[in-house]
Protein backbone atom coordinates (compact mmCIF):
# COMPACT_ATOMS: atom_id res chain seq x y z
CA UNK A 1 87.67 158.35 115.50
CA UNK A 2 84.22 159.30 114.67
CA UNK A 3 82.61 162.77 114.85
CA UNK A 4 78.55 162.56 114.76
CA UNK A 5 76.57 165.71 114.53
CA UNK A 6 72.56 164.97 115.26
CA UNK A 7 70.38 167.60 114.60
CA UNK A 8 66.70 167.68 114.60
CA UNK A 9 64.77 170.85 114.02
CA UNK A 10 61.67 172.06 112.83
CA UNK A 11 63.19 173.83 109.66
CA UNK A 12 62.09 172.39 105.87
CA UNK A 13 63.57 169.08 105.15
CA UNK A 14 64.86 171.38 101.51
CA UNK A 15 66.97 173.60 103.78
CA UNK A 16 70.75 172.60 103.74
CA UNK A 17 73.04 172.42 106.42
CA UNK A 18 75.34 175.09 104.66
CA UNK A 19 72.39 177.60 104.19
CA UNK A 20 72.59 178.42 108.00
CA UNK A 21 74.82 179.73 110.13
CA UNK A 22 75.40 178.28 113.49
CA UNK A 23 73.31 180.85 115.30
CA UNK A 24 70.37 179.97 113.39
CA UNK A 25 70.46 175.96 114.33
CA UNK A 26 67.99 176.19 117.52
CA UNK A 27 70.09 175.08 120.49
CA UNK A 28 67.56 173.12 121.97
CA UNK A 29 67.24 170.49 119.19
CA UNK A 30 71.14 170.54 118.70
CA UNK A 31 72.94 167.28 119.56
CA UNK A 32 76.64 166.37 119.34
CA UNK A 33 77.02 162.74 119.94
CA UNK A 34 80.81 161.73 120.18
CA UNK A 35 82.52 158.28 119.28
CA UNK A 36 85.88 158.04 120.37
CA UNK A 37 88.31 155.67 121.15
CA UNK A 38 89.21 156.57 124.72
CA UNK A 39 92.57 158.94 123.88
CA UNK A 40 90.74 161.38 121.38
CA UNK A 41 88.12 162.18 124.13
CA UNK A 42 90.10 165.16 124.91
CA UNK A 43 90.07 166.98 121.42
CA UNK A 44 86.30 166.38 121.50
CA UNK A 45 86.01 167.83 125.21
CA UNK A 46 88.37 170.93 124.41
CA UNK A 47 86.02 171.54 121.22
CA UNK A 48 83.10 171.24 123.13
CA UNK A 49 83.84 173.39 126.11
CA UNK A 50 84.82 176.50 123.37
CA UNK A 51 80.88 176.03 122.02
CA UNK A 52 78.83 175.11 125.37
CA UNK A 53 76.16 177.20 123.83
CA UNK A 54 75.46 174.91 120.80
CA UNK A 55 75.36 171.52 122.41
CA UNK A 56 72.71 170.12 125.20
CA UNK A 57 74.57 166.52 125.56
CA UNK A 58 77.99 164.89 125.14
CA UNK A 59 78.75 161.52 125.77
CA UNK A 60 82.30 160.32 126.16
CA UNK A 61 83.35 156.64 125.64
CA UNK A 62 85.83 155.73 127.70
CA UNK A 63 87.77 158.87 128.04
CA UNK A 64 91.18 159.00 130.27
CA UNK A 65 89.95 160.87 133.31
CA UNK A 66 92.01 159.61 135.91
CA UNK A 67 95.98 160.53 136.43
CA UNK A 68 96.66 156.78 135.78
CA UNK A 69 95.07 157.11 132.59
CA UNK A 70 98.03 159.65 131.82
CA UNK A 71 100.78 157.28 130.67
CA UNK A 72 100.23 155.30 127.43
CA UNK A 73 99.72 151.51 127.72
CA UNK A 74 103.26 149.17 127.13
CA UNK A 75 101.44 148.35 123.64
CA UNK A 76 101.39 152.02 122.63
CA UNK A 77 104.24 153.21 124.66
CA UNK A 78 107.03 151.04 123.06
CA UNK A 79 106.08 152.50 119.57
CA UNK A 80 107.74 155.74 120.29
CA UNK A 81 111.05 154.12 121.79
CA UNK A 82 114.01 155.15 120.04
CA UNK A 83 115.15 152.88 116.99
CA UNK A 84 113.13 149.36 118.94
CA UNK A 85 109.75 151.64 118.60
CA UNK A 86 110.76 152.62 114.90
CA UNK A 87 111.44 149.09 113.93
CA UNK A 88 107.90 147.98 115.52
CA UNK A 89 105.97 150.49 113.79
CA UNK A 90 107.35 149.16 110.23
CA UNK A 91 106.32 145.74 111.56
CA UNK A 92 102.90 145.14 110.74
CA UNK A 93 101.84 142.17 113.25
CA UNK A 94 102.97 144.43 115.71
CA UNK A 95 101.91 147.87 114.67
CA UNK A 96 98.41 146.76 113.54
CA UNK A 97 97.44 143.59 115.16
CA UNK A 98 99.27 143.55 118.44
CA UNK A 99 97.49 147.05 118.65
CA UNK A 100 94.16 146.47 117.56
CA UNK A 101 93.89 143.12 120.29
CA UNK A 102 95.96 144.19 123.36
CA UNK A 103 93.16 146.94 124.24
CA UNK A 104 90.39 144.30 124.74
CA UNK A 105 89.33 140.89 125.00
CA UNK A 106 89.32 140.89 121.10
CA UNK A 107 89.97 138.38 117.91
CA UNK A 108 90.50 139.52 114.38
CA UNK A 109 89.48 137.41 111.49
CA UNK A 110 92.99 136.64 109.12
CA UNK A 111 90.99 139.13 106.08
CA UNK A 112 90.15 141.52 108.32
CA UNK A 113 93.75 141.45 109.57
CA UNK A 114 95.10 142.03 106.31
CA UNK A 115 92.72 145.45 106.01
CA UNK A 116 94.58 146.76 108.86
CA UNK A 117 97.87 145.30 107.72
CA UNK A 118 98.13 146.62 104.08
CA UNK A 119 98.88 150.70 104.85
CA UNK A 120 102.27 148.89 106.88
CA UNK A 121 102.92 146.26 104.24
CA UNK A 122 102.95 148.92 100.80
CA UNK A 123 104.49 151.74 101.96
CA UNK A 124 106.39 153.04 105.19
CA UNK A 125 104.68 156.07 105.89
CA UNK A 126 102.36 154.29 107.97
CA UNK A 127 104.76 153.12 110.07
CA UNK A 128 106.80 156.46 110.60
CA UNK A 129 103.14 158.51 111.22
CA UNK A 130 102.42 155.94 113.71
CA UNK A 131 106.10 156.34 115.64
CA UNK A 132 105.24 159.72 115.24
CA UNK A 133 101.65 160.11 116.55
CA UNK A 134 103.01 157.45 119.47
CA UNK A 135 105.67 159.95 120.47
CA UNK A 136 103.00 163.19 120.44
CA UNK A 137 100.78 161.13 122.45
CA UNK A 138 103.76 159.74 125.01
CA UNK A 139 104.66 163.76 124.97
CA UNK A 140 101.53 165.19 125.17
CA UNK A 141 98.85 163.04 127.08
CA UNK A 142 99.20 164.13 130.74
CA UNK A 143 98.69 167.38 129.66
CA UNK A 144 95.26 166.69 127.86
CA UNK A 145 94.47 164.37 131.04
CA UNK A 146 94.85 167.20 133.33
CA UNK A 147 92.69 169.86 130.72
CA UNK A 148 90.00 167.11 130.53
CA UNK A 149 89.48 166.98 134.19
CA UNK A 150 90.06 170.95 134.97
CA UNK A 151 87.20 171.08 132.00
CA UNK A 152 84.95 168.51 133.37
CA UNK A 153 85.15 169.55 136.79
CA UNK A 154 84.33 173.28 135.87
CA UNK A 155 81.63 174.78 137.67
CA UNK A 156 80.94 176.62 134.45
CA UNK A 157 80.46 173.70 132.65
CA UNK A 158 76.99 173.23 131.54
CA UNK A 159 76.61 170.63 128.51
CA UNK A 160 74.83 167.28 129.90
CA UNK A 161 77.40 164.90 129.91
CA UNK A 162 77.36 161.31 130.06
CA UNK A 163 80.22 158.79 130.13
CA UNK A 164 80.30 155.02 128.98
CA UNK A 165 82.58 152.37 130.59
CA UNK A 166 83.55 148.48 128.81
CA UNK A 167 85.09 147.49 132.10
CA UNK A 168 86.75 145.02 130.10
CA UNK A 169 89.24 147.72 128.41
CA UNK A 170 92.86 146.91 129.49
CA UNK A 171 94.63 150.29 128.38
CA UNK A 172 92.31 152.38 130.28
CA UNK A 173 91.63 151.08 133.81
CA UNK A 174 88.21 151.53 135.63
CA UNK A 175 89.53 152.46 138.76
CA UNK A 176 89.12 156.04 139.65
CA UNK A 177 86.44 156.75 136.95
CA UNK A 178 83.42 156.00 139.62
CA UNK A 179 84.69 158.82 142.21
CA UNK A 180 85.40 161.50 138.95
CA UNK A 181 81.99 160.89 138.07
CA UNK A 182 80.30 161.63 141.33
CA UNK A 183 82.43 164.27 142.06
CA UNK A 184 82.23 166.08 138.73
CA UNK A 185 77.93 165.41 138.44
CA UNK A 186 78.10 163.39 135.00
CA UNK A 187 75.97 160.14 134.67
CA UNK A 188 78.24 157.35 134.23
CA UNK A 189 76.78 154.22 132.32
CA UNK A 190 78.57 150.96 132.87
CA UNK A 191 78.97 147.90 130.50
CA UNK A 192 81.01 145.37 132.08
CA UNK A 193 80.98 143.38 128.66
CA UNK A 194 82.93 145.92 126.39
CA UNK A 195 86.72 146.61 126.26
CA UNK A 196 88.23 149.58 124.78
CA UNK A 197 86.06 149.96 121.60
CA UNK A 198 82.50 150.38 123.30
CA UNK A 199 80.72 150.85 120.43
CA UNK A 200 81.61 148.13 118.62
CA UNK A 201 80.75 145.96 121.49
CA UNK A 202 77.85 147.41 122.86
CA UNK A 203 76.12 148.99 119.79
CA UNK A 204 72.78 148.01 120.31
CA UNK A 205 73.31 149.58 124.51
CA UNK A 206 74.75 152.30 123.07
CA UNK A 207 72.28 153.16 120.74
CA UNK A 208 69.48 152.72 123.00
CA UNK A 209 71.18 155.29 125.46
CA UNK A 210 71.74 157.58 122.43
CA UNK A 211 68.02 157.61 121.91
CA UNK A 212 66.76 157.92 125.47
CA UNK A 213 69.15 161.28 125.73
CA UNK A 214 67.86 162.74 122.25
CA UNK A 215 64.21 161.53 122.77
CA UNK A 216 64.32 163.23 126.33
CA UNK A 217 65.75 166.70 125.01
CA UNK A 218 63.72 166.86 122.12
CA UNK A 219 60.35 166.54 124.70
CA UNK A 220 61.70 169.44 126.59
């Protein structure tokens, strides 16, 4: 989960961020560009709709919009069973890799695997923060489904908002995401090559599209 802040003013490149307080960063030149892997979207969207006045554009990477998108995938769900989900967690193939590949048509180099591994395999904190996290989010997500789309759907919402689909993603379906955009106004960009983690596969589309909304604000 990734939290970019873009700014571009006209201030001195010698001023510092923490000189200025939010009311002096000029809202048109203000930018918060959001990376998230589809169930954060909602802490980003909840954060955003408390400060409309500082942002001009928000874009959302496949976010759970939909009621379907309200119950956790079988990969995800069976980590917060009771005992079977506790003994999965402390298993590393399945915690980490079984986790990492099940939300996309991914592979995983065997060192890279290991990075992911090691928190599971030295100590088993890991494992009882993820059972832990698994059963908040089992708890908790229809709830942050249903504030998303009350939020989204506002009519007093007024930050630009874009949202970008890997149709390949297989814990967060596509269908239902077309009609929520129409109805709700927000552009919806499509990459039918990308799975769950859009901007690792589509960095190059995302960054373009990242550009073309910062480069078009900053000409207004």
């Amino acid at each position: 989960m990734v939290f970019k802040l873009i700014f571009k003013t006209n201030l001195s490149p010698s001023t510092q961020p923490h000189q200025l307080s939010g009311r002096q960063w000029p809202r048109q030149h203000a930018y918060l560009l959001i990376y998230l892997t589809g169930y954060f979207s909602p802490i980003a969207i909840k954060y955003a709709s408390n400060h409309q006045e500082k942002l001009n554009g928000l874009i959302l990477l496949n976010p759970p919009l939909t009621i379907n998108h309200a119950k956790l995938p079988s990969s995800l769900s069976v980590l917060s069973n009771f005992l079977l989900g506790e003994i999965f967690c402390q298993d590393p193939l399945r915690a980490s890799d079984k986790t990492l590949l099940s939300c996309g048509p991914y592979q995983i180099k065997e060192d890279v695997a290991m990075v992911y591994r090691r928190p599971y395999l030295t100590s088993g904190s890991a494992g009882f923060a993820l059972n832990a996290i698994s059963k908040a989010m089992k708890k908790q997500l229809k709830g942050y489904v249903e504030d998303t789309r009350a939020i989204l759907m506002d009519n007093n919402w007024s930050v630009q908002t874009t949202v970008c689909w890997g149709q390949r993603d297989r814990w967060l379906n596509f269908d239902g995401v077309e009609d929520f955009c129409k109805e709700s106004k927000h552009r919806l960009v499509e990459l039918p090559m990308s799975g769950h983690h859009v901007q690792e596969d589509s960095g190059e589309e995302l960054g373009q599209l990242i550009a073309g909304i910062v480069g078009k604000r900053s000409s207004l």
